[in-house]
PDB file of N, CA and C in Angstrom:
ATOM      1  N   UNK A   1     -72.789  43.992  71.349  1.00  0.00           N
ATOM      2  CA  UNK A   1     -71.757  42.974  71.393  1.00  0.00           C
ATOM      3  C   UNK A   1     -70.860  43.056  70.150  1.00  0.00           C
ATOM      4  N   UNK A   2     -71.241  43.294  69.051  1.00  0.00           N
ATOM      5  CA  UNK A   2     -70.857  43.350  67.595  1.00  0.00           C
ATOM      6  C   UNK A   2     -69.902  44.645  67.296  1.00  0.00           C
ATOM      7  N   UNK A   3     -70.197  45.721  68.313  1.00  0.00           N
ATOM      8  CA  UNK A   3     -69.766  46.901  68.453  1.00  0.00           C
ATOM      9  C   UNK A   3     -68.343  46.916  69.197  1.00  0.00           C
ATOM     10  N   UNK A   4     -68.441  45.924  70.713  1.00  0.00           N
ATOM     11  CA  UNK A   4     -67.386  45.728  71.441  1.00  0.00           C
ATOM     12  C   UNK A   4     -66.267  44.886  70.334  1.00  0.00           C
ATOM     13  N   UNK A   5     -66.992  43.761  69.548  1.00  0.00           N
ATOM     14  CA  UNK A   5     -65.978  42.891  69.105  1.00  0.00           C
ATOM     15  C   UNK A   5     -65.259  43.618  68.288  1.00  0.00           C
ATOM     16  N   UNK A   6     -66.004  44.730  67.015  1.00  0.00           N
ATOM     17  CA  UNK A   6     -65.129  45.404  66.188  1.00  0.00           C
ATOM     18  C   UNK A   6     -64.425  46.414  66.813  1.00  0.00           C
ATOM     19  N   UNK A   7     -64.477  46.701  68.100  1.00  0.00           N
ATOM     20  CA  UNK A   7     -63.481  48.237  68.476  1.00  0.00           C
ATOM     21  C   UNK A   7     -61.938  47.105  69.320  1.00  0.00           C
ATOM     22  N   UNK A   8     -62.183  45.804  69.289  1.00  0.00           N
ATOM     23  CA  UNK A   8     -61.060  44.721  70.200  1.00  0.00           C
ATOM     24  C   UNK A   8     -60.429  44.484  69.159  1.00  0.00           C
ATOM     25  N   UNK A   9     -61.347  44.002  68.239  1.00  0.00           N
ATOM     26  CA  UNK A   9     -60.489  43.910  66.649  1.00  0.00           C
ATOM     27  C   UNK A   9     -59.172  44.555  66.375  1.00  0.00           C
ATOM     28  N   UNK A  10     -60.160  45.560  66.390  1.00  0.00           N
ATOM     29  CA  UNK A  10     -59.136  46.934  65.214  1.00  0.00           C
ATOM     30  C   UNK A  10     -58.043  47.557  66.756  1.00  0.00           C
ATOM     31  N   UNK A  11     -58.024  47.430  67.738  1.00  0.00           N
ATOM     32  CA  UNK A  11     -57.495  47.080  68.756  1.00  0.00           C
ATOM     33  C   UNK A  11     -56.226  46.270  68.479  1.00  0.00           C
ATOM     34  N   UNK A  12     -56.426  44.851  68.463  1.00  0.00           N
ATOM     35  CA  UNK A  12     -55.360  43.903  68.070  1.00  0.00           C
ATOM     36  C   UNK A  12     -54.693  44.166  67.060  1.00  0.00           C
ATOM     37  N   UNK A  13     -55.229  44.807  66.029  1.00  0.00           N
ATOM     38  CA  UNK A  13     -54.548  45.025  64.605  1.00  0.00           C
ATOM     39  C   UNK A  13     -53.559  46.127  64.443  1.00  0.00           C
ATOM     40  N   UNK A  14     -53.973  47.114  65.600  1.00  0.00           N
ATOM     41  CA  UNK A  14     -53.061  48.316  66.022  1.00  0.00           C
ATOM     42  C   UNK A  14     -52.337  48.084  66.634  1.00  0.00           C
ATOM     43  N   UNK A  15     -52.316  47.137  67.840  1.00  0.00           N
ATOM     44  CA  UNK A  15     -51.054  46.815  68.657  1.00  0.00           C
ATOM     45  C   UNK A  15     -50.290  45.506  67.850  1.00  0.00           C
ATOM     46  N   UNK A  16     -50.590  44.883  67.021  1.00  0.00           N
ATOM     47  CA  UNK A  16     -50.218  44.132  65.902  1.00  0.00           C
ATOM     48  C   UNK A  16     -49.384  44.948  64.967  1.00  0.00           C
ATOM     49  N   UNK A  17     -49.553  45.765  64.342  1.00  0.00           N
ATOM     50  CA  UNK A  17     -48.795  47.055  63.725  1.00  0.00           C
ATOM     51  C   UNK A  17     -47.806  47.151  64.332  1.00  0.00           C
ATOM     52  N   UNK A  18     -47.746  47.633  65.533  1.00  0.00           N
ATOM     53  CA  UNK A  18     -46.768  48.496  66.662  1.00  0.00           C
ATOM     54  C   UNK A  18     -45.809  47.281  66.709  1.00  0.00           C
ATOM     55  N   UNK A  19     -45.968  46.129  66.643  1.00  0.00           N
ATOM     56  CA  UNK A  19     -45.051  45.177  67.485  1.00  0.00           C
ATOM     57  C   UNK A  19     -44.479  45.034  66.125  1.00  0.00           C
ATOM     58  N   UNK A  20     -44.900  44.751  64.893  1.00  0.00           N
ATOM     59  CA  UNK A  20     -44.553  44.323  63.671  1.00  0.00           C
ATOM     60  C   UNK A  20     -43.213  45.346  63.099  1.00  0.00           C
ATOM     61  N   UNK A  21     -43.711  46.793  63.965  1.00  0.00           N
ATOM     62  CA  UNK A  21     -42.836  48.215  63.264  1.00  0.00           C
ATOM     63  C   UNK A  21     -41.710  47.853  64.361  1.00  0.00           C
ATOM     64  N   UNK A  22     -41.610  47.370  65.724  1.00  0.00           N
ATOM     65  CA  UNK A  22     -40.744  47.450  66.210  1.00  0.00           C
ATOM     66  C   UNK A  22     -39.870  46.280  66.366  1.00  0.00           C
ATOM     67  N   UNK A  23     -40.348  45.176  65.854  1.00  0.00           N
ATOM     68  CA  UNK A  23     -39.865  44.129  65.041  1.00  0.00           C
ATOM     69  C   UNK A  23     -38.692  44.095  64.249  1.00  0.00           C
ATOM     70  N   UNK A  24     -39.537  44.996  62.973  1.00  0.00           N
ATOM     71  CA  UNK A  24     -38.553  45.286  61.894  1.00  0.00           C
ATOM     72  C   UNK A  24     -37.254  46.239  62.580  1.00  0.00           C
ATOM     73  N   UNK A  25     -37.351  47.182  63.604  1.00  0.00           N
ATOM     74  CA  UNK A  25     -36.541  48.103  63.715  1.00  0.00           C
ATOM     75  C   UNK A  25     -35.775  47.033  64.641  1.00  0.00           C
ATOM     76  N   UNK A  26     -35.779  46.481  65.474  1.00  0.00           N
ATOM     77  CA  UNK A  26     -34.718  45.835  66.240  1.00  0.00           C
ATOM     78  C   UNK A  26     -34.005  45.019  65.041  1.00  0.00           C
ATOM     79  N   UNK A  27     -34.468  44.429  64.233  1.00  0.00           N
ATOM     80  CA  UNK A  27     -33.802  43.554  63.455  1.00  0.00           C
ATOM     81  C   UNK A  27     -32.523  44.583  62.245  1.00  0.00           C
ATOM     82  N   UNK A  28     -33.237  45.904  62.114  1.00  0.00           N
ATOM     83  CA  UNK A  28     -32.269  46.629  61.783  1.00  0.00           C
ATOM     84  C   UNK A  28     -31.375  46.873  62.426  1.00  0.00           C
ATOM     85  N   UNK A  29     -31.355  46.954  63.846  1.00  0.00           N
ATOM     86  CA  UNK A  29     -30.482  47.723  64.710  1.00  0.00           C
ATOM     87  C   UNK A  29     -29.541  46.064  64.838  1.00  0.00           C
ATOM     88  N   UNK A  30     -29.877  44.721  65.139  1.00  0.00           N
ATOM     89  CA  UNK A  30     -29.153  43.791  65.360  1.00  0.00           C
ATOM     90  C   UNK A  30     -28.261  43.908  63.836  1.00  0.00           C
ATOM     91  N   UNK A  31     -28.799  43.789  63.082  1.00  0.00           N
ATOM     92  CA  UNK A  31     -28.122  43.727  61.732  1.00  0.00           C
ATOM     93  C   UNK A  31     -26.546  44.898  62.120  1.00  0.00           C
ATOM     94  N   UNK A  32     -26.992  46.059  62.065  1.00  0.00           N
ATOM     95  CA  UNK A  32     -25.889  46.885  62.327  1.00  0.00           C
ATOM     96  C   UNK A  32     -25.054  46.259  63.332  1.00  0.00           C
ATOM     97  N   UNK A  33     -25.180  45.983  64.030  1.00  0.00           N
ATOM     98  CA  UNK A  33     -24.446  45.868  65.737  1.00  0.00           C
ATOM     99  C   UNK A  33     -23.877  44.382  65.333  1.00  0.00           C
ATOM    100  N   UNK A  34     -24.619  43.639  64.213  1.00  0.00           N
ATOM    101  CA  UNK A  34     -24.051  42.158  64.011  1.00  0.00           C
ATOM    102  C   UNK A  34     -22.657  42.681  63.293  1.00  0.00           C
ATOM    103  N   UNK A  35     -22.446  43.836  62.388  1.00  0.00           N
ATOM    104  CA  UNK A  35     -21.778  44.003  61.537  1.00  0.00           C
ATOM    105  C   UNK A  35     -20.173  44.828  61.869  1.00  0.00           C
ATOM    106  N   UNK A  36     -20.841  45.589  63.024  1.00  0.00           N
ATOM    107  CA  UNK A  36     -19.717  46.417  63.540  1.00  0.00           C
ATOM    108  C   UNK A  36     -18.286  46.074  63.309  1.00  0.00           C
ATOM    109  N   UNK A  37     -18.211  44.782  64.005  1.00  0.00           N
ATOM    110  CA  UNK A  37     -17.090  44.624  64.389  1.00  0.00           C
ATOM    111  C   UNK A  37     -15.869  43.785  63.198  1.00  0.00           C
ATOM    112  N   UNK A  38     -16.799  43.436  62.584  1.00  0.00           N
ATOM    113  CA  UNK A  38     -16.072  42.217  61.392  1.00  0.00           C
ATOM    114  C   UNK A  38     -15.333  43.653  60.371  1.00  0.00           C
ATOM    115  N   UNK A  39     -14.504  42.523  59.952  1.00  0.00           N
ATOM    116  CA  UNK A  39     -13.437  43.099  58.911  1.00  0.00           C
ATOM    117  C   UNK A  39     -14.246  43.508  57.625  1.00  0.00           C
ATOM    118  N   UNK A  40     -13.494  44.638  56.739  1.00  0.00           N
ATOM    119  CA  UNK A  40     -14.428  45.602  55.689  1.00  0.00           C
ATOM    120  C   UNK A  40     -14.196  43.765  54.571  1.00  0.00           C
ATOM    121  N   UNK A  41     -13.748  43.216  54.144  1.00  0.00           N
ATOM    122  CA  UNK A  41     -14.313  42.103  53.303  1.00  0.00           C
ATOM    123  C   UNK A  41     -14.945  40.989  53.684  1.00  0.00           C
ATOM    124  N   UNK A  42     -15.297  40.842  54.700  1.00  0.00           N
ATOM    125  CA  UNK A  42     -16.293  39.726  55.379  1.00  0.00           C
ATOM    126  C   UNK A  42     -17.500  39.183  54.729  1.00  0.00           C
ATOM    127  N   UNK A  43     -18.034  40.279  54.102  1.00  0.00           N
ATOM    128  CA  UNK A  43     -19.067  40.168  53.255  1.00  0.00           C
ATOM    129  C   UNK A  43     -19.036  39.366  51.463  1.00  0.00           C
ATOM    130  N   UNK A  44     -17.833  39.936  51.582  1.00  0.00           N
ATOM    131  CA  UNK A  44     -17.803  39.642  50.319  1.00  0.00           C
ATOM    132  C   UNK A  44     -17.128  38.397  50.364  1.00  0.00           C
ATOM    133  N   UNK A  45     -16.619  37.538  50.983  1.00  0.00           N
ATOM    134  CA  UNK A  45     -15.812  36.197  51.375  1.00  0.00           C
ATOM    135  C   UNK A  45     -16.740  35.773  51.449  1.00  0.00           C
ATOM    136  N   UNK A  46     -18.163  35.997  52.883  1.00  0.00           N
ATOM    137  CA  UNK A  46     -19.495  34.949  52.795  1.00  0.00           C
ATOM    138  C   UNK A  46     -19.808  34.939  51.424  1.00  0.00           C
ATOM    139  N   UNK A  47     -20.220  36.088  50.763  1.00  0.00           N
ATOM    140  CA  UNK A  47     -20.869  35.946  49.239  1.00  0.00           C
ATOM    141  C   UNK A  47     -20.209  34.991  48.313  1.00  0.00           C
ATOM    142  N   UNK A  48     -18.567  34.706  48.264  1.00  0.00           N
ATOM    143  CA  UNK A  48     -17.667  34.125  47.723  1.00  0.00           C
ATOM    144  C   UNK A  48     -18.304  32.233  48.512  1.00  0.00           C
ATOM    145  N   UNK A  49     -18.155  31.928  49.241  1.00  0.00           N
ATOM    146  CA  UNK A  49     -18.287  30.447  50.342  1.00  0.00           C
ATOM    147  C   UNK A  49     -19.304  30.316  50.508  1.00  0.00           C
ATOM    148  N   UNK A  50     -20.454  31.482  50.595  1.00  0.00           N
ATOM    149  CA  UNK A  50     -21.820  31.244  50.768  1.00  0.00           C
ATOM    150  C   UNK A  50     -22.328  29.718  50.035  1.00  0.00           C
ATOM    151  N   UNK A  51     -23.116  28.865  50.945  1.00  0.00           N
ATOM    152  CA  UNK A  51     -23.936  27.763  49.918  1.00  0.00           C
ATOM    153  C   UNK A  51     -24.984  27.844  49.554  1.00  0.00           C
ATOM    154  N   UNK A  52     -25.411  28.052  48.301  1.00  0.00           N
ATOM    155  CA  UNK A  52     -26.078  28.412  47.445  1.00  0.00           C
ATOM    156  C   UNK A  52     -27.308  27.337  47.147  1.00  0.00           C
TER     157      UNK A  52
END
């Protein structure tokens, strides 16, 4: 029983990984695709108005 629970474990922790790596990568890819289209000083105006 002790055998099944640690191979479900390390199971969850691997498909836990996988979702975590593809997580981070969509949030890269939204980031880009958020950015495309806005004007080259956009950034630097939020940084300027940003509330701090």
């Amino acid at each position: 029983m002790a055998l099944h629970e640690e191979q479900e474990r390390r199971a969850l922790e691997g498909e836990l990984a996988q979702l975590e790596q593809a997580w981070r990568e969509a949030e890269e890819i939204a980031a880009i695709a958020d950015n495309l289209l806005l004007p080259e000083h956009t950034d630097e105006f939020l940084d300027r108005h940003s509330r701090r």
